[in-house]
C-alpha atoms as a PDB file:
ATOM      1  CA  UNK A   1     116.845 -49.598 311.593  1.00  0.00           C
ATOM      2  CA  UNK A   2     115.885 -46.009 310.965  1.00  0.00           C
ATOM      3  CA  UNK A   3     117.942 -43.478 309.131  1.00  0.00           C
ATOM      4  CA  UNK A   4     118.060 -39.743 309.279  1.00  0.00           C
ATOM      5  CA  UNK A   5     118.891 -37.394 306.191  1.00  0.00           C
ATOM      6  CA  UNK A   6     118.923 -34.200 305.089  1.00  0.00           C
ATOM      7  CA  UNK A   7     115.927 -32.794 303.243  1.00  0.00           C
ATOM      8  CA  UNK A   8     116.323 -32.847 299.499  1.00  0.00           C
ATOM      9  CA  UNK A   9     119.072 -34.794 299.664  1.00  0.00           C
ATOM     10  CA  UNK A  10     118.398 -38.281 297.475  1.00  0.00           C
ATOM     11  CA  UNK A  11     118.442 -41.596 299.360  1.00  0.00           C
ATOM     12  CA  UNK A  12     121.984 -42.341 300.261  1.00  0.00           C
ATOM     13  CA  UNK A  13     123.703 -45.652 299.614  1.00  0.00           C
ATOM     14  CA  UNK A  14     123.276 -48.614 302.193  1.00  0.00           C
ATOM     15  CA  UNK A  15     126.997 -48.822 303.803  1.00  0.00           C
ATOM     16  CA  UNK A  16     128.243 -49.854 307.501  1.00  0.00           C
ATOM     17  CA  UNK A  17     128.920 -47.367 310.379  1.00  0.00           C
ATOM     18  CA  UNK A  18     131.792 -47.681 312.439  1.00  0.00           C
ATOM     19  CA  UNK A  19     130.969 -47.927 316.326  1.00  0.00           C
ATOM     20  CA  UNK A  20     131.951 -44.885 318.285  1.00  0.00           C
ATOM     21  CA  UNK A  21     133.847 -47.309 320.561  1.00  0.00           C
ATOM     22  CA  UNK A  22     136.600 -45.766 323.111  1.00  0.00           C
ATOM     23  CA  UNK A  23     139.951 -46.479 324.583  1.00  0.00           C
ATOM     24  CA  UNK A  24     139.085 -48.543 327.750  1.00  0.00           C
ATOM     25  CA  UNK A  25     141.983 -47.039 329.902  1.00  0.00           C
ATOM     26  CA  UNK A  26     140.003 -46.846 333.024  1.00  0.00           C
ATOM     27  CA  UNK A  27     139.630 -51.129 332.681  1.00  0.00           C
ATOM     28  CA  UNK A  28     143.763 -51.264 333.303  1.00  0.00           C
ATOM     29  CA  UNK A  29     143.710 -48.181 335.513  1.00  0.00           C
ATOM     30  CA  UNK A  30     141.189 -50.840 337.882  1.00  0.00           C
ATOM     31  CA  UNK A  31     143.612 -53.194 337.113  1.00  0.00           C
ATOM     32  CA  UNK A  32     146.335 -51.726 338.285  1.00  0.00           C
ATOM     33  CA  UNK A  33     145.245 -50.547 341.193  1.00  0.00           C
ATOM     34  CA  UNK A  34     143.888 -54.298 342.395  1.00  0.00           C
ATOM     35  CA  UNK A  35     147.054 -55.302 341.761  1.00  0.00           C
ATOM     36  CA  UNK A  36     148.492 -52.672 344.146  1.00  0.00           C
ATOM     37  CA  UNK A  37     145.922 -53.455 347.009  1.00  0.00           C
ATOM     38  CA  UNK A  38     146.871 -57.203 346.588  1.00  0.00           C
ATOM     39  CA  UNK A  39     150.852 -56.170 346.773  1.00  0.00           C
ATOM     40  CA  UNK A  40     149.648 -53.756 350.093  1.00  0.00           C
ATOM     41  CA  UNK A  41     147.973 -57.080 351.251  1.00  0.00           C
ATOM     42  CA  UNK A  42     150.718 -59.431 350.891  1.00  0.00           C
ATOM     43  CA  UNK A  43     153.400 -56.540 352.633  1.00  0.00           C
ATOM     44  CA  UNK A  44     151.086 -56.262 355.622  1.00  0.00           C
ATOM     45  CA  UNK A  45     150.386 -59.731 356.766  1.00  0.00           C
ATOM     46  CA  UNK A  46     149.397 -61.859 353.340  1.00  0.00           C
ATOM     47  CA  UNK A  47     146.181 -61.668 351.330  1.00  0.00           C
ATOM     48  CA  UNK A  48     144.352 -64.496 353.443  1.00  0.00           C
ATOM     49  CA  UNK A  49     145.405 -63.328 356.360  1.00  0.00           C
ATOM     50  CA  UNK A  50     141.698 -62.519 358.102  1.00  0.00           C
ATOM     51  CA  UNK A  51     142.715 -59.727 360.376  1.00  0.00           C
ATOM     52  CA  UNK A  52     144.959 -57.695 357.466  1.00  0.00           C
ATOM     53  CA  UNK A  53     141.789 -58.228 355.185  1.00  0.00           C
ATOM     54  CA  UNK A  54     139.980 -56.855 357.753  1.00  0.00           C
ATOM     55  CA  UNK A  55     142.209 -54.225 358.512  1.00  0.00           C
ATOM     56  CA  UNK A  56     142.298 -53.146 355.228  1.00  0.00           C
ATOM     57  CA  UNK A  57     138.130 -52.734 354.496  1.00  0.00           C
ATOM     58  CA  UNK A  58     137.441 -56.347 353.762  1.00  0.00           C
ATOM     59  CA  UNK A  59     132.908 -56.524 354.511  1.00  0.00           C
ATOM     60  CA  UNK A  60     132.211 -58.152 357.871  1.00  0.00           C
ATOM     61  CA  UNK A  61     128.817 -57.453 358.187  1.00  0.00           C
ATOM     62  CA  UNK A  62     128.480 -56.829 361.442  1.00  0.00           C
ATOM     63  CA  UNK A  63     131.325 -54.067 361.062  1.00  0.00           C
ATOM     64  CA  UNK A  64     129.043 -52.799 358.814  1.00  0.00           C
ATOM     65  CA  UNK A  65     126.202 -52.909 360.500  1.00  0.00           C
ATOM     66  CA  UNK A  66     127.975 -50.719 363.144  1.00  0.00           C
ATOM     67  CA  UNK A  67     128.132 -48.093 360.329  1.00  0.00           C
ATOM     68  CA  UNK A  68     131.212 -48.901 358.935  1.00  0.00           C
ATOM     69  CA  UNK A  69     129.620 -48.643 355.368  1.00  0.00           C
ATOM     70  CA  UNK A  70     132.909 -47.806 353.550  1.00  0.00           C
ATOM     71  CA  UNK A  71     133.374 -51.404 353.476  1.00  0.00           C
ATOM     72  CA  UNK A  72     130.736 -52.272 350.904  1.00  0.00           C
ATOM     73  CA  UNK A  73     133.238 -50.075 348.516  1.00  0.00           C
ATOM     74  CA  UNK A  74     136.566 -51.180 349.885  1.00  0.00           C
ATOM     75  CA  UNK A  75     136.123 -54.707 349.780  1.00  0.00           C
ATOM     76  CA  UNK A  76     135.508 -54.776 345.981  1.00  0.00           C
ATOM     77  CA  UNK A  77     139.642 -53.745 345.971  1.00  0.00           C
ATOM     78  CA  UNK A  78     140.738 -56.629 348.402  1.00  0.00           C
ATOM     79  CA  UNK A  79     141.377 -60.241 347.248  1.00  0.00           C
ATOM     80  CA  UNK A  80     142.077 -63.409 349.155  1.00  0.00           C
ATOM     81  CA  UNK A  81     144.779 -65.203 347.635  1.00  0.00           C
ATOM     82  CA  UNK A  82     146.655 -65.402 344.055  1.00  0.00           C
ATOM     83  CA  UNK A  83     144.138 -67.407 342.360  1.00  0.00           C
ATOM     84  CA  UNK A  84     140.874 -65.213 343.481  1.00  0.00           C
ATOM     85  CA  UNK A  85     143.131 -61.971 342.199  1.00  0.00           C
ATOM     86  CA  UNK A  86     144.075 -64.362 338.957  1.00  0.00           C
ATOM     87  CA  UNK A  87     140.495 -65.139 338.171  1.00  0.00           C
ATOM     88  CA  UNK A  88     139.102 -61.881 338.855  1.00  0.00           C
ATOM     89  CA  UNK A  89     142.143 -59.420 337.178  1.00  0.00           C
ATOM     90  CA  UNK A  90     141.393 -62.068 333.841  1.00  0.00           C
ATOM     91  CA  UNK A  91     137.689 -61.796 333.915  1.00  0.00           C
ATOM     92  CA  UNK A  92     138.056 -57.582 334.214  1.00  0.00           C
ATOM     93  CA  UNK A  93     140.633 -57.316 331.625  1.00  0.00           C
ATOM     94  CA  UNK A  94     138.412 -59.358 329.233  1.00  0.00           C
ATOM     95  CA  UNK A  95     134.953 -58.076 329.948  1.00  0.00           C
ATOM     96  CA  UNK A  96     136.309 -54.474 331.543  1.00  0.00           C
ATOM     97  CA  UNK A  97     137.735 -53.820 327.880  1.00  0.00           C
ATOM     98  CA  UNK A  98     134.346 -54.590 325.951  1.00  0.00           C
ATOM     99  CA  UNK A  99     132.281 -52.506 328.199  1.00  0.00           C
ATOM    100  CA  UNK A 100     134.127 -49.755 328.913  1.00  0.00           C
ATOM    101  CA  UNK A 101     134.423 -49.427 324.943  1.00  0.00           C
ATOM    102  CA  UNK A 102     131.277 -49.501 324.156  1.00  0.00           C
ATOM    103  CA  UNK A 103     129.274 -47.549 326.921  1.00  0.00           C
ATOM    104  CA  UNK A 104     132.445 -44.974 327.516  1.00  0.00           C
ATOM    105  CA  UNK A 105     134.476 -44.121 330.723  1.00  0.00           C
ATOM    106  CA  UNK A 106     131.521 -42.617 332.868  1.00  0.00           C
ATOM    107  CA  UNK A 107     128.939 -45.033 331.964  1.00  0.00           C
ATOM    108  CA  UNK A 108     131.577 -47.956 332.618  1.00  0.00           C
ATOM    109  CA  UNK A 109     132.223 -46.635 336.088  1.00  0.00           C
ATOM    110  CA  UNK A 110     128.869 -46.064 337.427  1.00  0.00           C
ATOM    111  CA  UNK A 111     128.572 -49.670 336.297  1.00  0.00           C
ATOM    112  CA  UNK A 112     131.388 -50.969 337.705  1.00  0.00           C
ATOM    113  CA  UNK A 113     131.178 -48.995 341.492  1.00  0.00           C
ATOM    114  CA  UNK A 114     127.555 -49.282 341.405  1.00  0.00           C
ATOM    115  CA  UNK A 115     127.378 -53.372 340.472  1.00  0.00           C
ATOM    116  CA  UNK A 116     130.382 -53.804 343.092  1.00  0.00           C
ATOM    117  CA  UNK A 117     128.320 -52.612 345.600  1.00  0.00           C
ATOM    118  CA  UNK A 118     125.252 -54.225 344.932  1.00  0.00           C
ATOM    119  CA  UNK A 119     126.887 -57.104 345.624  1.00  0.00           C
ATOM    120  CA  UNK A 120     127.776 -56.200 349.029  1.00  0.00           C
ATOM    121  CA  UNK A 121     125.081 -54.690 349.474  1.00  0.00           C
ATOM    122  CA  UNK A 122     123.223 -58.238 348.539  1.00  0.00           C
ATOM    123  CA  UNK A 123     125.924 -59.996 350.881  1.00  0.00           C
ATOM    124  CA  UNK A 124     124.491 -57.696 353.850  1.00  0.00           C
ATOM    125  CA  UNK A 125     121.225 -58.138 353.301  1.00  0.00           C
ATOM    126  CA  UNK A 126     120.941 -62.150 352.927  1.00  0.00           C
ATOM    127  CA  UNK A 127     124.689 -62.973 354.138  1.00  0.00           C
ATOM    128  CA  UNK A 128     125.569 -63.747 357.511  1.00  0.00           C
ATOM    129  CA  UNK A 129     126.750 -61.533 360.237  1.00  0.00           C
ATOM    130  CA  UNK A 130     130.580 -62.530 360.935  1.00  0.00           C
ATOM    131  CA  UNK A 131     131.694 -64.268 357.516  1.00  0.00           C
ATOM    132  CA  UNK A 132     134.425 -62.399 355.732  1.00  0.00           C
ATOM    133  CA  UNK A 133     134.377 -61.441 351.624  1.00  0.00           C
ATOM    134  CA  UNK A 134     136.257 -59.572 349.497  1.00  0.00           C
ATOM    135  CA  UNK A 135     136.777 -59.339 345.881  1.00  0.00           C
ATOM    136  CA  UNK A 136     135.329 -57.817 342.899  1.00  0.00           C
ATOM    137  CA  UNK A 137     133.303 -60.262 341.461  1.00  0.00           C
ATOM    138  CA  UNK A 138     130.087 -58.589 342.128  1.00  0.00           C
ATOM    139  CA  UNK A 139     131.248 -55.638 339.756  1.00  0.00           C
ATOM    140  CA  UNK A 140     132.576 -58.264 337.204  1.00  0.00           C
ATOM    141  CA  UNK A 141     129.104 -59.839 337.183  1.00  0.00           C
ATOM    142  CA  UNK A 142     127.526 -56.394 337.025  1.00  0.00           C
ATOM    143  CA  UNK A 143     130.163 -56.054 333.354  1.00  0.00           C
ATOM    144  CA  UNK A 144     128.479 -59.600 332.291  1.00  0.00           C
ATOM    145  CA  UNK A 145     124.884 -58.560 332.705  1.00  0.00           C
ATOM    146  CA  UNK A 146     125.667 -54.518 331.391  1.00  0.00           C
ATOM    147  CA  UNK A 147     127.337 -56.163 328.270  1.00  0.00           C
ATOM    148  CA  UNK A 148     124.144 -58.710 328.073  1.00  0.00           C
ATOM    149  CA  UNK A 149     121.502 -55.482 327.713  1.00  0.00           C
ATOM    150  CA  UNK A 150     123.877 -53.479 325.430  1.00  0.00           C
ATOM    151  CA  UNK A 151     123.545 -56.599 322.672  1.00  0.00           C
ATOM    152  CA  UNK A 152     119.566 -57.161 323.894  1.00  0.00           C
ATOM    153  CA  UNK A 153     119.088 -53.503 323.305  1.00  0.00           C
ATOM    154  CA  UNK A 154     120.789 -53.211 320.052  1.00  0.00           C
ATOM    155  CA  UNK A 155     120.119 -56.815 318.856  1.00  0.00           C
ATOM    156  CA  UNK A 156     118.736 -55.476 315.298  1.00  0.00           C
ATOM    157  CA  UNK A 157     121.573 -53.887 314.321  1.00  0.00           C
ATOM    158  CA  UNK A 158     124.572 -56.543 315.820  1.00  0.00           C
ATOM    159  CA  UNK A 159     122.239 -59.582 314.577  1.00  0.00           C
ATOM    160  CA  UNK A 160     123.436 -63.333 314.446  1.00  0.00           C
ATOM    161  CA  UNK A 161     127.127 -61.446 316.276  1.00  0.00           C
ATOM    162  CA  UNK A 162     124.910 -59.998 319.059  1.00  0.00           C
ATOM    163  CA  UNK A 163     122.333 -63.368 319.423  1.00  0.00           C
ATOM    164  CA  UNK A 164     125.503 -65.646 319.866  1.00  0.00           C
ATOM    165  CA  UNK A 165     127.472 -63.000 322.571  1.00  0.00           C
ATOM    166  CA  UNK A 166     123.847 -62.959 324.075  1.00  0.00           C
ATOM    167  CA  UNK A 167     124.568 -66.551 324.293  1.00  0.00           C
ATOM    168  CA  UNK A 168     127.425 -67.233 325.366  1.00  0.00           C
ATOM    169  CA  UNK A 169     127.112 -64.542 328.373  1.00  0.00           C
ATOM    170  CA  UNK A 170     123.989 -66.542 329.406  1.00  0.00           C
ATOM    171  CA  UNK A 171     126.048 -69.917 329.708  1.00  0.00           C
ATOM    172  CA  UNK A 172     128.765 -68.006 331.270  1.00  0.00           C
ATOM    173  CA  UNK A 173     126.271 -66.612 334.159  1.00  0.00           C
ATOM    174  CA  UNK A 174     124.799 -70.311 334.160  1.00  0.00           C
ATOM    175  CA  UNK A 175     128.191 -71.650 334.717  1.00  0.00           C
ATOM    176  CA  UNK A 176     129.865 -69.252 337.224  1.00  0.00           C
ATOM    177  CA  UNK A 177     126.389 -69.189 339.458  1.00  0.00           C
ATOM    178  CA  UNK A 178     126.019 -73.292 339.706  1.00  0.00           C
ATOM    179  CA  UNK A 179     130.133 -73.372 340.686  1.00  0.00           C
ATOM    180  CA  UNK A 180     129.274 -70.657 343.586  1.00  0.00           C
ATOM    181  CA  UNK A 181     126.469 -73.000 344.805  1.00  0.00           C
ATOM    182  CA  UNK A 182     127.826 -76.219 344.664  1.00  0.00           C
ATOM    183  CA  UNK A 183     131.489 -74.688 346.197  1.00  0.00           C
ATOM    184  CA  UNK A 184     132.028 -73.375 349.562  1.00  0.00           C
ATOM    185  CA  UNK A 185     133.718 -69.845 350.268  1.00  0.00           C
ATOM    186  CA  UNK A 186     132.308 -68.589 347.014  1.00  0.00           C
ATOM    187  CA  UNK A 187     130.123 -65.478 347.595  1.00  0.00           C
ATOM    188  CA  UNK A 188     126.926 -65.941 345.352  1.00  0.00           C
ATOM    189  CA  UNK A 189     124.831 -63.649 346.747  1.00  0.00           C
ATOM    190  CA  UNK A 190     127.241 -60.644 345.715  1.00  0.00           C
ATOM    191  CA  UNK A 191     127.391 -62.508 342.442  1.00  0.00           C
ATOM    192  CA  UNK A 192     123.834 -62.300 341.780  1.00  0.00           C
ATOM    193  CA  UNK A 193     123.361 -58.603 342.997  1.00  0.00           C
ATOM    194  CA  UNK A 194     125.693 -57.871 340.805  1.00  0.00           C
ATOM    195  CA  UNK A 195     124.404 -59.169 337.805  1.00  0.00           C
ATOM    196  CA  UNK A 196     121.038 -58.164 338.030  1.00  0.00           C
ATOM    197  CA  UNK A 197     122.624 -54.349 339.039  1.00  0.00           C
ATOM    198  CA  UNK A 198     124.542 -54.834 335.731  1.00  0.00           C
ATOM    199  CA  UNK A 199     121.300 -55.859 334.058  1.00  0.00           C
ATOM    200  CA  UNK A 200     119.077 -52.772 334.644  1.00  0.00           C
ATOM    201  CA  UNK A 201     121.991 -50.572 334.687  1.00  0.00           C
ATOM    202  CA  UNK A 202     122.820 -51.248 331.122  1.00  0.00           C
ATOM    203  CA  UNK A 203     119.175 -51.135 329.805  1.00  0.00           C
ATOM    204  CA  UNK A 204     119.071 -47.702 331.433  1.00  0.00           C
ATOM    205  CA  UNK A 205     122.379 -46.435 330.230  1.00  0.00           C
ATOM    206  CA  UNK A 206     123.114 -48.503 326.951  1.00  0.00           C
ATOM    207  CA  UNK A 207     123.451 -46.602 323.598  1.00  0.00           C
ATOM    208  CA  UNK A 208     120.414 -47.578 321.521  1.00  0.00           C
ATOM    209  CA  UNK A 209     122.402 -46.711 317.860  1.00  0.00           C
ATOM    210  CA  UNK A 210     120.933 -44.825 314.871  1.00  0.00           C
ATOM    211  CA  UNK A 211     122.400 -44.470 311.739  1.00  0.00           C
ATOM    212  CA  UNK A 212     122.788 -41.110 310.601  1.00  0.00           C
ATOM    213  CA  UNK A 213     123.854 -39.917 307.438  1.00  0.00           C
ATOM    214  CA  UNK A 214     126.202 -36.595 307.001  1.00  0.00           C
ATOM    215  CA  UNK A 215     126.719 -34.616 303.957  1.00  0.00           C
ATOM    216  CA  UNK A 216     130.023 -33.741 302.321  1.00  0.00           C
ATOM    217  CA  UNK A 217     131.683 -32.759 299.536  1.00  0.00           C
ATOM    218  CA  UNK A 218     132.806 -36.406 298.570  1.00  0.00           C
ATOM    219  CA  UNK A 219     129.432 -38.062 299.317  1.00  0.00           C
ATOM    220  CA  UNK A 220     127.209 -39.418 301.822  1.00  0.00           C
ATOM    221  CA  UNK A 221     128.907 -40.220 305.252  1.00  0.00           C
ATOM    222  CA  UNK A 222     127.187 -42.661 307.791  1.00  0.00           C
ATOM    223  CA  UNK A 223     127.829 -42.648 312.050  1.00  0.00           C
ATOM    224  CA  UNK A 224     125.654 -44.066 315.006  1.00  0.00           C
ATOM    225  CA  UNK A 225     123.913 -41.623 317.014  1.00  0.00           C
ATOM    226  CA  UNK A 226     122.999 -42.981 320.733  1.00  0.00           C
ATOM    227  CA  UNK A 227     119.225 -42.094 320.685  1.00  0.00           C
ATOM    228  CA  UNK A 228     119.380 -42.312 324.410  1.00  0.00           C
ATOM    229  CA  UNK A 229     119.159 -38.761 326.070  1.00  0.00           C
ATOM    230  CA  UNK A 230     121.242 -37.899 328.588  1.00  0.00           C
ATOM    231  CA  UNK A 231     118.377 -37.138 331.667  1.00  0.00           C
ATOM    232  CA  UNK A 232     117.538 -41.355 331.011  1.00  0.00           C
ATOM    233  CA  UNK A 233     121.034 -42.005 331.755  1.00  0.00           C
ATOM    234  CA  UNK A 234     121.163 -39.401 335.259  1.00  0.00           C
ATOM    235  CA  UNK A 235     117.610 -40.904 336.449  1.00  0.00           C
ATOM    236  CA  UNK A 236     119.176 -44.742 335.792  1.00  0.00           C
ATOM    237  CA  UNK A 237     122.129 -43.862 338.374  1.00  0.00           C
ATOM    238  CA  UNK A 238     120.335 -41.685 340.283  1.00  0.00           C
ATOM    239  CA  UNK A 239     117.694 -44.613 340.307  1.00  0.00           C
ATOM    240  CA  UNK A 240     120.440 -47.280 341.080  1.00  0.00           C
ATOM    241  CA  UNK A 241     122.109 -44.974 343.985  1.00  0.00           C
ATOM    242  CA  UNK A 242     118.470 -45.035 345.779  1.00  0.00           C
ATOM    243  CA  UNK A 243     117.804 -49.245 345.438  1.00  0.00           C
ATOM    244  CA  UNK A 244     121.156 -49.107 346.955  1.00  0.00           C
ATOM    245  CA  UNK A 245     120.509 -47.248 350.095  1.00  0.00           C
ATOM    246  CA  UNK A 246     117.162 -49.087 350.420  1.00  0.00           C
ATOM    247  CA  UNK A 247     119.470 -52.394 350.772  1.00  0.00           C
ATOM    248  CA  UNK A 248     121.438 -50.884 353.234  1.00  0.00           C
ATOM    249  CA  UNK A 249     118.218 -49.788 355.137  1.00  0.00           C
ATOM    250  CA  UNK A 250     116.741 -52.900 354.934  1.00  0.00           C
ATOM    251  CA  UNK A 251     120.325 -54.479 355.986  1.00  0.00           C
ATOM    252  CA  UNK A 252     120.059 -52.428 358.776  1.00  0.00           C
ATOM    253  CA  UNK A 253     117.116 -53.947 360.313  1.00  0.00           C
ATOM    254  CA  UNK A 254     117.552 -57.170 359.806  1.00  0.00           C
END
C-alpha cells in the first residue's frame, strides 16, 4: 500500500484509516418505494394478478418489442407476490446498505438502475416473447457482483476480511443461480445480466484507496484517497449505457 507525505516531513507512524463510508439513505428510499408499488399492486387487482402487473409496466417482451421500452425500468419496481417482495426488500436492505456506503449515492444508483436493466435487458434478448417478469433481482445481483469487485479491487488493504466476503458472495451467486435453474418461474437470465453488469460496473467505478497522511498541529493524520479519477468513472457509465442499447438492438432483431 503506498503512502503520500509531505516533503520534509519525517516518516509518520503506521496507524489505520477510517473508510470514508456514507449514510446509505437512498437503499431505504428504494425500499420504500417497492413497498409502495407492491401496496399500488395489491389496491388495483393483487400483485399476481397478470393483467394489473401488466398494467402497471411489468416486461412482456413482446410489449417491448413494440417499443414499449419503459418496461425494462418499470418492472424492476413490480413484484409478484409477498414472498418475491420479502426476499427481494431483505436481500436490498442487506446488500443495498454495504454498497451504497462504500461507493456513495451516485455510484450506488448507476449501479443499481443500470444492473436492473441489464437484466431485462438479458430477459429480452434470450427470454421468450409472451412470459411475464417483474422484480428487482437483476439490480440485487448487480449489488452482489459491484460489492464482489470493490473487495477484488481493494483486496490488499481489506485482507483475510475482504478474501472471506469475496467468498462468501461467490457461494451466494453459486447458490441463488443453481435454485433459478433447477426452479421454474425464477428469471435467471435477468439474474445473470445483472451480475455480470454489477461486475464490470464496480471495477470501473470502485474506489481503489490510498492512504494519505495530513499534517497538523497534534501530529500526523491518516485518510483514504480514491485514486480513481472521476473521467474513469463517466466513461464506465457512459460505457455501460451503450452495452445496454446494443442489447436492446440486438433484442430488436431477434
Amino acid at each position: 500500500m503506498s503512502t503520500e507525505m509531505a516533503t520534509g516531513q519525517e516518516q509518520p507512524p503506521r496507524t489505520g484509516a477510517r473508510l470514508p463510508l456514507v449514510q446509505p439513505t437512498l437503499t431505504y428510499i428504494l425500499l420504500v418505494v417497492i413497498v409502495l408499488v407492491f401496496l399500488l399492486e395489491s389496491l388495483l387487482g393483487g400483485s399476481t394478478n397478470m393483467r394489473t402487473l401488466q398494467g402497471l409496466g411489468a416486461q412482456v417482451n413482446a410489449l417491448v418489442a413494440a417499443g414499449q421500452y419503459s418496461r425494462l425500468l418499470t418492472a424492476m419496481f413490480l413484484h409478484i407476490g409477498v414472498a418475491h417482495l420479502a426476499f427481494n426488500g431483505w436481500a436490498l436492505y442487506t446488500l443495498g446498505r454495504d454498497v451504497e456506503a462504500f461507493y456513495g449515492h451516485g455510484r450506488f444508483a448507476a449501479i443499481y438502475l443500470l444492473s436492473g436493466l441489464a437484466g431485462g435487458v438479458a430477459y429480452y434478448v434470450l427470454g421468450p416473447r409472451n412470459v411475464l417478469s417483474a422484480g428487482a433481482s437483476g439490480a440485487i445481483f448487480g449489488l452482489v457482483g459491484a460489492e464482489g469487485a470493490l473487495f477484488l479491487a481493494n483486496r490488499t488493504l481489506f485482507g483475510t476480511m475482504g478474501r472471506q466476503r469475496l467468498w462468501n458472495l461467490g457461494i451466494l451467486v453459486v447458490i441463488n443461480l443453481a435454485l433459478g435453474a433447477t426452479t421454474p418461474g425464477i428469471n435467471n437470465m435477468a439474474h445473470v445480466g445483472g451480475f455480470l453488469c454489477g461486475v464490470a460496473l464496480g471495477l470501473g467505478l470502485a474506489p481503489r484507496y490510498q492512504v494519505v497522511w495530513e499534517w497538523s498541529d497534534s501530529g500526523p493524520i491518516s485518510r483514504l484517497r480514491n485514486r480513481v479519477p472521476i473521467w474513469i468513472q463517466a466513461g464506465t457509465i457512459g460505457a455501460g449505457i451503450l452495452v445496454l442499447l446494443a442489447g436492446i438492438w440486438l433484442g430488436n432483431r431477434l
